[in-house]
C-alpha atoms as a PDB file:
ATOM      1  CA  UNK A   1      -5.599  24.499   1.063  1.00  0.00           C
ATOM      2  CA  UNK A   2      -1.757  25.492   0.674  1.00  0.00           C
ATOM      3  CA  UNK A   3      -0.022  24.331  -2.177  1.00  0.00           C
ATOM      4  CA  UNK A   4       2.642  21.875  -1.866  1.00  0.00           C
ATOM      5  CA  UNK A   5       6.215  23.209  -1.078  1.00  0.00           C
ATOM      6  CA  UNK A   6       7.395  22.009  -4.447  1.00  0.00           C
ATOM      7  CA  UNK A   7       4.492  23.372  -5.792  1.00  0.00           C
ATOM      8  CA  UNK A   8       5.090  26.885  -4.326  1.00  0.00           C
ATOM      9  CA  UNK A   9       5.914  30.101  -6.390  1.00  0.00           C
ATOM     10  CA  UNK A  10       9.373  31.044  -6.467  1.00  0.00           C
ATOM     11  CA  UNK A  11       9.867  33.963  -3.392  1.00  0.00           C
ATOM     12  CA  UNK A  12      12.032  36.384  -3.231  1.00  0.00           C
ATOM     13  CA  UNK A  13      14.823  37.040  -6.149  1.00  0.00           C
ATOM     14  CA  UNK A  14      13.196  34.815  -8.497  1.00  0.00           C
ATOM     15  CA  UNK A  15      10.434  36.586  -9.524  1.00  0.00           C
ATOM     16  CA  UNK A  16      11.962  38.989 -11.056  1.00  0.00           C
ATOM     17  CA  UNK A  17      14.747  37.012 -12.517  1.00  0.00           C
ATOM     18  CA  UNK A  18      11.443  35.432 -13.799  1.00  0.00           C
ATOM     19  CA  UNK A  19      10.174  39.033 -15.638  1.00  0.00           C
ATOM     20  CA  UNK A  20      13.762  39.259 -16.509  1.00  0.00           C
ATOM     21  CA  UNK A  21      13.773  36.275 -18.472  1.00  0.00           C
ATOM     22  CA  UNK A  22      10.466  36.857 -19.953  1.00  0.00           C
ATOM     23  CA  UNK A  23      11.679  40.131 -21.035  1.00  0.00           C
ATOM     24  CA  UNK A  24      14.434  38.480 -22.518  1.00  0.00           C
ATOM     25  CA  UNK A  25      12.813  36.010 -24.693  1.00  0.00           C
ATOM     26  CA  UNK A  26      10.298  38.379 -25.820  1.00  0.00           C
ATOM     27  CA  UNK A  27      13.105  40.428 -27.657  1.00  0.00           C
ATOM     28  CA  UNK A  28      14.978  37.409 -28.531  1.00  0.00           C
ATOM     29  CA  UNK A  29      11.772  36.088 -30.128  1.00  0.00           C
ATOM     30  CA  UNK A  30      11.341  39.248 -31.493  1.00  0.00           C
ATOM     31  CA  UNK A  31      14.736  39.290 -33.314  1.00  0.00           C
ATOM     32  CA  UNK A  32      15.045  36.159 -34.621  1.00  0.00           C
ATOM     33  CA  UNK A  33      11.210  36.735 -36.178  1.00  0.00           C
ATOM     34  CA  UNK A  34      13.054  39.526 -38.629  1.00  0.00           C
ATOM     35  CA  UNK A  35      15.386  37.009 -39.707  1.00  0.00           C
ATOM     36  CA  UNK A  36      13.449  35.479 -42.378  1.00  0.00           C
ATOM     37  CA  UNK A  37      11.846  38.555 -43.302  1.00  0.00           C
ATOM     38  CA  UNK A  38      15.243  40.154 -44.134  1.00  0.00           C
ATOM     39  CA  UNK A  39      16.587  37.395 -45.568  1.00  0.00           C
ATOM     40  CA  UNK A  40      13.138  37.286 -47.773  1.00  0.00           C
ATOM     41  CA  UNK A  41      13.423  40.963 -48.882  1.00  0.00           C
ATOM     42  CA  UNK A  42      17.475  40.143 -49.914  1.00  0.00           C
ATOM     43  CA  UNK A  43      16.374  36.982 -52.305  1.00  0.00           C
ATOM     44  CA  UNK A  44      13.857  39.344 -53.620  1.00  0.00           C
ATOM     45  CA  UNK A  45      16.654  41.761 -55.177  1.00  0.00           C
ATOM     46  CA  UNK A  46      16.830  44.190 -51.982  1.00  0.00           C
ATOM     47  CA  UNK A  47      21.004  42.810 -51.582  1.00  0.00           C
ATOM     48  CA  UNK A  48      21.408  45.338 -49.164  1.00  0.00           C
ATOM     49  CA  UNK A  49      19.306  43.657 -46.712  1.00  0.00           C
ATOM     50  CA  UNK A  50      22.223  40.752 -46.817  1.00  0.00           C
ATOM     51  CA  UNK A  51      24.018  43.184 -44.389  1.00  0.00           C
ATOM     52  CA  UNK A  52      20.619  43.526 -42.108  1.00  0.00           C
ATOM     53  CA  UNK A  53      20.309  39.367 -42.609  1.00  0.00           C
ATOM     54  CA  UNK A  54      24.230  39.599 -41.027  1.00  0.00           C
ATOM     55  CA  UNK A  55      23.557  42.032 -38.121  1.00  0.00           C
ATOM     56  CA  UNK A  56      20.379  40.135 -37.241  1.00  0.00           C
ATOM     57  CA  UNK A  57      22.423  37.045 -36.934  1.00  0.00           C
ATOM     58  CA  UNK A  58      24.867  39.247 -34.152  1.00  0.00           C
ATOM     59  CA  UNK A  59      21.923  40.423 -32.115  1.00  0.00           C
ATOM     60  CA  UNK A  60      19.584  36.927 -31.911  1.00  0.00           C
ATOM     61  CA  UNK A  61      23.061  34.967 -31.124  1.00  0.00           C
ATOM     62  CA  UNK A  62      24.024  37.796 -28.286  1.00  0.00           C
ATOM     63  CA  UNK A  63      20.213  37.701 -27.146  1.00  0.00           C
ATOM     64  CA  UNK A  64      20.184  33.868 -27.357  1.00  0.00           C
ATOM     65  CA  UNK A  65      23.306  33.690 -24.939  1.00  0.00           C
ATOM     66  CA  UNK A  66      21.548  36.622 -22.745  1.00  0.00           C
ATOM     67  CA  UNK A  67      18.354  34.397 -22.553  1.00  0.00           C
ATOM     68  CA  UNK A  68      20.785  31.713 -21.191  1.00  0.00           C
ATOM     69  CA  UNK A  69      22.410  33.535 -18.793  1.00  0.00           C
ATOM     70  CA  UNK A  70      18.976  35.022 -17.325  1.00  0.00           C
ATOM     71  CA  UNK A  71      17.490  31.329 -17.209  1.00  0.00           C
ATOM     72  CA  UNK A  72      20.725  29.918 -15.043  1.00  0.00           C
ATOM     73  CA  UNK A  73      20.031  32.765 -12.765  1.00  0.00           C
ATOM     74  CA  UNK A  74      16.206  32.026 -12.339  1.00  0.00           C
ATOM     75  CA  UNK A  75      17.433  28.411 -12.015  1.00  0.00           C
ATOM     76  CA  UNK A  76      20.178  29.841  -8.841  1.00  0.00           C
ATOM     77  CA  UNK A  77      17.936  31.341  -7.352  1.00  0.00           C
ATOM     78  CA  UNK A  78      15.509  27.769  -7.325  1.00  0.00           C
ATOM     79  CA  UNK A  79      12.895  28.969  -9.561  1.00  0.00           C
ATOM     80  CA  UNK A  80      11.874  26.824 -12.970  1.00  0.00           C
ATOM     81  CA  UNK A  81      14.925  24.989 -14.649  1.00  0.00           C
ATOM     82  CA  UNK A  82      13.615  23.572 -17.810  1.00  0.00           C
ATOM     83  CA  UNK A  83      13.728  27.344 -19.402  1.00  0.00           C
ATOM     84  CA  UNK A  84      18.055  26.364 -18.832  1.00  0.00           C
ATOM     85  CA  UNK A  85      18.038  23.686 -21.130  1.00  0.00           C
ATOM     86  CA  UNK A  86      15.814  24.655 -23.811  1.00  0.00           C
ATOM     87  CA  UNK A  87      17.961  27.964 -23.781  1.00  0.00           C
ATOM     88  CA  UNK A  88      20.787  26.188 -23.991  1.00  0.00           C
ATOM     89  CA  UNK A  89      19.578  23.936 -27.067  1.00  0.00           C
ATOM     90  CA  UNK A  90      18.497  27.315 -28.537  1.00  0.00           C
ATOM     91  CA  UNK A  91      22.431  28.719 -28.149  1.00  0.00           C
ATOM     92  CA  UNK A  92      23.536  25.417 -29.660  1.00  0.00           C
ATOM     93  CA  UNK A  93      21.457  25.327 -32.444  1.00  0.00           C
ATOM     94  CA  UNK A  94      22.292  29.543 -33.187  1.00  0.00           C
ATOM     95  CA  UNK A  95      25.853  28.537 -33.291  1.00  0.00           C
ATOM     96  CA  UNK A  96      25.070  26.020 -36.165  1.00  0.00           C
ATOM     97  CA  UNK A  97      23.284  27.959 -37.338  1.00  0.00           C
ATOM     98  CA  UNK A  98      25.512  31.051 -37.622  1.00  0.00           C
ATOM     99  CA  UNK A  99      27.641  28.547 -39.192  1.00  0.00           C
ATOM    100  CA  UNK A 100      26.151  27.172 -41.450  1.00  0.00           C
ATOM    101  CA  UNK A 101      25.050  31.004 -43.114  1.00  0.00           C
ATOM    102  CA  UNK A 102      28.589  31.884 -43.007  1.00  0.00           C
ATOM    103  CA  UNK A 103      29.515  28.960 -44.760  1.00  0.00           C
ATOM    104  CA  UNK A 104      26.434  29.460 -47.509  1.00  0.00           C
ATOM    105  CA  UNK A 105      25.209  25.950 -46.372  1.00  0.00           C
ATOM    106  CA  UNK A 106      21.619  26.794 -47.265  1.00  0.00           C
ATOM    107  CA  UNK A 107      20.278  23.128 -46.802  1.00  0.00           C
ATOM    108  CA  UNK A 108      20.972  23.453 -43.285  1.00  0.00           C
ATOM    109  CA  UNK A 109      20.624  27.093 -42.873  1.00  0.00           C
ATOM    110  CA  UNK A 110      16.931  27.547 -43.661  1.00  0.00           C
ATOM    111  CA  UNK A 111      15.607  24.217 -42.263  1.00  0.00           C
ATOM    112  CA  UNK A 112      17.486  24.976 -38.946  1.00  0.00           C
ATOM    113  CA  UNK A 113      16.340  28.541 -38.943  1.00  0.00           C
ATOM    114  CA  UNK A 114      12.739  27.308 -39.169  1.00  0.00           C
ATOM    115  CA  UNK A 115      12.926  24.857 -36.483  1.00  0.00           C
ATOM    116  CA  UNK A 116      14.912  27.735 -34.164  1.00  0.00           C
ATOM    117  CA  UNK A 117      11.921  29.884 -34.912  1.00  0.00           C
ATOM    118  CA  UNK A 118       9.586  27.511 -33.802  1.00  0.00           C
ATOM    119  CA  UNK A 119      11.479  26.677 -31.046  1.00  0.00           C
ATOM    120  CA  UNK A 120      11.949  29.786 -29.555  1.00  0.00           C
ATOM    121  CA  UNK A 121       8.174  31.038 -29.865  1.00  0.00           C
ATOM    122  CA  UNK A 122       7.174  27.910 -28.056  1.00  0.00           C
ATOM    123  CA  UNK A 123       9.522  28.879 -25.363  1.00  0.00           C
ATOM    124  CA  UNK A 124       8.332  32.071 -24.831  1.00  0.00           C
ATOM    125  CA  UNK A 125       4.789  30.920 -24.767  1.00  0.00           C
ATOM    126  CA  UNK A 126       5.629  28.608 -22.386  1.00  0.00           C
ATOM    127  CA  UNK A 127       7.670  30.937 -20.020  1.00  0.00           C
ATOM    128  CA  UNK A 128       4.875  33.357 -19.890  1.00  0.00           C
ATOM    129  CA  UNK A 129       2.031  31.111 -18.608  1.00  0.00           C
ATOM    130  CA  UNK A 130       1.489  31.249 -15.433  1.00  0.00           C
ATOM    131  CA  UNK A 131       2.851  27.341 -14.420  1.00  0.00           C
ATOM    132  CA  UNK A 132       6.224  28.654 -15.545  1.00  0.00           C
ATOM    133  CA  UNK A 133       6.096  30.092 -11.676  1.00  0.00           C
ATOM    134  CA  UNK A 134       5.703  26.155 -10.287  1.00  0.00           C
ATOM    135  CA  UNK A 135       7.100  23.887 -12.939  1.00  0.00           C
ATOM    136  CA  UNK A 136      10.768  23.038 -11.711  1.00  0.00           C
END
């Protein structure tokens, strides 16, 4: 029995946009992973890893904003679109974040950088099962 048309696996260019984004959040989820453990090591006496804490921040942010542009193009090319908006809650809540560390605002900092942790290993979870092909 053939699936549905809106049921059907994305053809064509967005499979790979698919791996692309995958790829994508894996590193992402990746990176923002070593953010608490630098920032861990620096309240332990290690101050250089303040600067590590810093650069961390510049790659998850860049990776953050390439996970959104990789999940617009998988959504162009009319394959899953939720990955879009949680991507782009995940940019959002980087730039507060961000923010907030610059600013020394630890009561938001570390809460928010718990819940972006969480967030973004659900997401990747999420975009590597197999519905992630169907679900629009």
């Amino acid at each position: 029995m053939a699936l549905p048309t809106s049921a059907a696996p994305p053809r064509g260019r967005a499979r790979p946009a698919l791996l692309v984004l995958r790829l994508v959040a894996t590193a992402h989820a990746v990176a923002i992973f070593a953010q608490p453990v630098f920032a861990g090591v620096f309240l332990s006496g290690d101050y250089d890893m303040l600067h590590a804490h810093a650069v961390g921040a510049d790659v998850v942010y860049s990776l953050g904003l390439v996970q959104l542009a990789a999940a617009l193009v998988l959504w162009a090319l009319r394959g899953a679109r939720w990955p879009s908006g949680v991507a782009l809650l995940i940019v959002l809540g980087e730039t507060a974040q961000y923010s907030a560390g610059m600013a020394g605002d630890l009561d938001l900092h570390i809460p928010l950088g718990v819940a972006l942790v969480a967030l973004t290993f659900g997401t990747l979870v999420a975009q590597w099962r197999p519905a992630t092909e169907v679900i629009r």
